[in-house]
Protein backbone atom coordinates (compact mmCIF):
# COMPACT_ATOMS: atom_id res chain seq x y z
CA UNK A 1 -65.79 173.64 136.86
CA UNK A 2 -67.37 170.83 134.36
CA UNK A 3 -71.05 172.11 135.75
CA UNK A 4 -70.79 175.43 135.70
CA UNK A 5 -69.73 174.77 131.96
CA UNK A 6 -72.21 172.53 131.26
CA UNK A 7 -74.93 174.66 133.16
CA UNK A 8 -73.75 177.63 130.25
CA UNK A 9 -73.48 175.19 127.38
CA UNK A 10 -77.47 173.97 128.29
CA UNK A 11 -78.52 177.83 129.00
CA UNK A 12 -76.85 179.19 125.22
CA UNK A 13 -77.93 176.43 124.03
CA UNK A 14 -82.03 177.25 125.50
CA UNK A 15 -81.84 180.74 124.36
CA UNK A 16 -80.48 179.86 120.61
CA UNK A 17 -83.58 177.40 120.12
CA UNK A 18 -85.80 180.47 121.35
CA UNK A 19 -84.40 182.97 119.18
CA UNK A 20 -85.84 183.94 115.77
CA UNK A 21 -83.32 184.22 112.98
CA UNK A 22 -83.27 185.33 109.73
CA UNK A 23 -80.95 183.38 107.17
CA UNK A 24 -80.35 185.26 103.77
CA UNK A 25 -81.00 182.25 100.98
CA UNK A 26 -82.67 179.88 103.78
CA UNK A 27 -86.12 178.48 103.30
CA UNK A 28 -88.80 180.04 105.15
CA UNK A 29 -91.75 178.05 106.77
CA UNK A 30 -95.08 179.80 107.69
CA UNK A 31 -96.19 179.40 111.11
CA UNK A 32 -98.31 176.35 110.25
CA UNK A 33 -95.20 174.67 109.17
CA UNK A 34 -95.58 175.01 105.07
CA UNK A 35 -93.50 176.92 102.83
CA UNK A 36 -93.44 180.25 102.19
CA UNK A 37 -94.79 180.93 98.93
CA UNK A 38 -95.05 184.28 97.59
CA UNK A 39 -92.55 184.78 94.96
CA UNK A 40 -91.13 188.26 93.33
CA UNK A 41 -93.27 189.79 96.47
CA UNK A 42 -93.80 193.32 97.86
CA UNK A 43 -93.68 194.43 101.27
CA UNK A 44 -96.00 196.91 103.12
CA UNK A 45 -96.77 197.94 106.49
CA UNK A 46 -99.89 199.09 108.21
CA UNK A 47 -98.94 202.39 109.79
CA UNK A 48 -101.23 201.83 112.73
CA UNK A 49 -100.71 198.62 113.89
CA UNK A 50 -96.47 198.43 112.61
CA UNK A 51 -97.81 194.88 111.02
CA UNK A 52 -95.79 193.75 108.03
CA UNK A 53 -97.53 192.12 104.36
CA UNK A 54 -96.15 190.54 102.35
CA UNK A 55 -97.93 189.71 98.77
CA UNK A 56 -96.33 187.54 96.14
CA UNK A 57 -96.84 184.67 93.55
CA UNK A 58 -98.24 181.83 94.51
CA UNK A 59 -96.54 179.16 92.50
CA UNK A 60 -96.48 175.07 92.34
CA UNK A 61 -93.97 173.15 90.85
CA UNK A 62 -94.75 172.51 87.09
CA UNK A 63 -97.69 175.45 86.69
CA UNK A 64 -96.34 178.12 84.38
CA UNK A 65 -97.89 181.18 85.85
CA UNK A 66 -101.16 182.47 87.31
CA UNK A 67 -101.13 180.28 90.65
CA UNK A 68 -102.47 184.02 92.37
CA UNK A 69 -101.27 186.16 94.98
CA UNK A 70 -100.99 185.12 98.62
CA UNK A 71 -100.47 187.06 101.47
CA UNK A 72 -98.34 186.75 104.98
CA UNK A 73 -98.01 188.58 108.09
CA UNK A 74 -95.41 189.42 110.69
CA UNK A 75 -95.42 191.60 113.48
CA UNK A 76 -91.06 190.84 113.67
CA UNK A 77 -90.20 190.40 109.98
CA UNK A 78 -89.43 186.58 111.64
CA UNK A 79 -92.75 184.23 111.66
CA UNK A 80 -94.65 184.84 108.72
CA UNK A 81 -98.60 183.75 108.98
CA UNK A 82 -100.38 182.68 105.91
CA UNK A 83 -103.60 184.21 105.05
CA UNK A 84 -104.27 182.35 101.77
CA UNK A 85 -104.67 184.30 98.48
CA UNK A 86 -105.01 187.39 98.19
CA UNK A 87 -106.10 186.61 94.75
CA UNK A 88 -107.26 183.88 93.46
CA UNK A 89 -106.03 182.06 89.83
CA UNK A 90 -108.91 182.83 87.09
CA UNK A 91 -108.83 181.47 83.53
CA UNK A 92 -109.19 184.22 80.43
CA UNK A 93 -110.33 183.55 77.29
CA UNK A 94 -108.12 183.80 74.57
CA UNK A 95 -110.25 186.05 72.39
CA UNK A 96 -110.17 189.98 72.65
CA UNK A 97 -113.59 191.63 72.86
């Protein structure tokens, strides 16, 4: 009896470290392991291929705005890959033309 619940423990326990879960209010890590940055963002799917984008702020602590836009992907809503920016920070001049 002690096996076979050990044997169900070990196999719950293998398909909980498989599964991808989404946590309201969690952190979210890109798939090479940094955080997900893309704040106030906007979702869109391509139609053809049913892959997910996701565009938002890039920010770092202690800049006050204009960090750029990056830009994720996700076939599952669940990994996210980074594709950099989407847009790039850019200084303007503080005279009008």
């Amino acid at each position: 009896m002690a096996v076979r619940r050990l044997a169900s423990t070990l196999l719950a326990l293998a398909a909980c470290a498989n599964a991808k879960w989404i946590v309201p209010g969690a952190r979210r890590y890109d798939t090479d392991g940094n955080l997900f940055n893309a704040h106030a963002g906007g979702l869109c799917v391509d139609q053809e291929t049913g892959k997910f984008y996701w565009f938002g702020e890039y920010k770092v602590e202690g800049q006050v705005e204009g960090g750029g836009v990056s830009v994720y992907s996700s076939d599952d809503l669940a990994p996210w890959e980074s594709h950099g920016l989407a847009l790039g920070a850019f200084r303007v001049s503080n005279r009008l033309a």
